[in-house]
Protein backbone atom coordinates (compact mmCIF):
# COMPACT_ATOMS: atom_id res chain seq x y z
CA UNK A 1 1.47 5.21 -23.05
CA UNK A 2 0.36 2.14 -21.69
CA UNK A 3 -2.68 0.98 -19.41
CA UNK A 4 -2.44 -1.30 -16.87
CA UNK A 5 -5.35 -2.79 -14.35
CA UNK A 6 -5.07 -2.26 -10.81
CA UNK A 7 -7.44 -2.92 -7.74
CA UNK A 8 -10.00 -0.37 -6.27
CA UNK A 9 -8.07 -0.74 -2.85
CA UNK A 10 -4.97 0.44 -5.02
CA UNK A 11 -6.61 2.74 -6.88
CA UNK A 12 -8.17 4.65 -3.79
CA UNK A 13 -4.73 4.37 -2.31
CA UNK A 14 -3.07 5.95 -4.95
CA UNK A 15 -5.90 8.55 -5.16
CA UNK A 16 -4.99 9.88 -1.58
CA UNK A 17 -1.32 10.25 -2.76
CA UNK A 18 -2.41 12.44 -5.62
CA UNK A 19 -2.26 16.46 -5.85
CA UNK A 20 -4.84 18.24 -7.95
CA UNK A 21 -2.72 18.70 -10.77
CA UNK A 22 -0.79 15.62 -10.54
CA UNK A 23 -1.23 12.44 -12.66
CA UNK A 24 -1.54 8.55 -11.78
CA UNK A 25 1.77 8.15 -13.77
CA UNK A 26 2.85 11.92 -11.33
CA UNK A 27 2.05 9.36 -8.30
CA UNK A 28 3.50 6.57 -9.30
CA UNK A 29 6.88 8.69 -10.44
CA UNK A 30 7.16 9.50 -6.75
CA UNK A 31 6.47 6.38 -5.24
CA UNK A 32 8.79 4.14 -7.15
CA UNK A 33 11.50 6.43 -8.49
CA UNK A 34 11.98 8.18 -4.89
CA UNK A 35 15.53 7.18 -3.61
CA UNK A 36 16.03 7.97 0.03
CA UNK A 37 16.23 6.26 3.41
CA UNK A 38 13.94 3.64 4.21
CA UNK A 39 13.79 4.97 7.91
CA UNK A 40 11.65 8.01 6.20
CA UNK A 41 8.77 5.95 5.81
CA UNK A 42 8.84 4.43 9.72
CA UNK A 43 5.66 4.93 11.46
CA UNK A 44 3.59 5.67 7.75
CA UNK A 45 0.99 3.58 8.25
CA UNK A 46 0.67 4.31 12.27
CA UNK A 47 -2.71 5.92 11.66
CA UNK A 48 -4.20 3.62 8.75
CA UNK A 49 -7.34 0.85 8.80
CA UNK A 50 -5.38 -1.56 6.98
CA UNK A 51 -2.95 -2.06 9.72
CA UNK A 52 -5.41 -4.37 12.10
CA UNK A 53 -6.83 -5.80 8.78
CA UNK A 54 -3.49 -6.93 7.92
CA UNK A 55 -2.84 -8.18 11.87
CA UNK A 56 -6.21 -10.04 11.54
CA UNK A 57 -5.06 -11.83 8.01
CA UNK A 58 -1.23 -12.61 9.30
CA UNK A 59 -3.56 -14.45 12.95
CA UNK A 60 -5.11 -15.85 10.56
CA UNK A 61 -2.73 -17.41 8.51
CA UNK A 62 -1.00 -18.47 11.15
CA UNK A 63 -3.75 -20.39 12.90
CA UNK A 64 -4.93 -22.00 9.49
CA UNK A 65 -1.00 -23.01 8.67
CA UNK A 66 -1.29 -24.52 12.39
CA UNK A 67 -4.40 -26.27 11.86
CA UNK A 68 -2.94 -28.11 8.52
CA UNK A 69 0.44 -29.92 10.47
């Protein structure tokens, strides 16, 4: 048994993932030791708030990387 520290943007992640009876270590079983196509997990995150977060942060990046040259 180990513990490890994660983020509460992980953690709540992980928590939607989770079955009542399942475990954090159930979760993360599934998520890492699943072996399958990658083209299963096209359109996943179609529906999820993080999506134009993470467009926001890449324009972002971009215009600060172009601001620096």
């Amino acid at each position: 048994m180990k513990t490890i520290t994660i983020r509460e943007d992980t953690y709540l992640a992980l928590k939607r993932f989770k079955d009542n009876n399942d475990s954090f270590s159930d979760v993360i079983d599934r998520l890492v030791l699943k072996k399958g196509d990658i083209r299963e997990y096209a359109g996943a995150l179609r529906d999820s708030p993080f999506i134009d977060e993470l467009g926001t942060i890449s324009r972002d990046m971009r215009s600060s990387g172009r601001a620096r040259v």
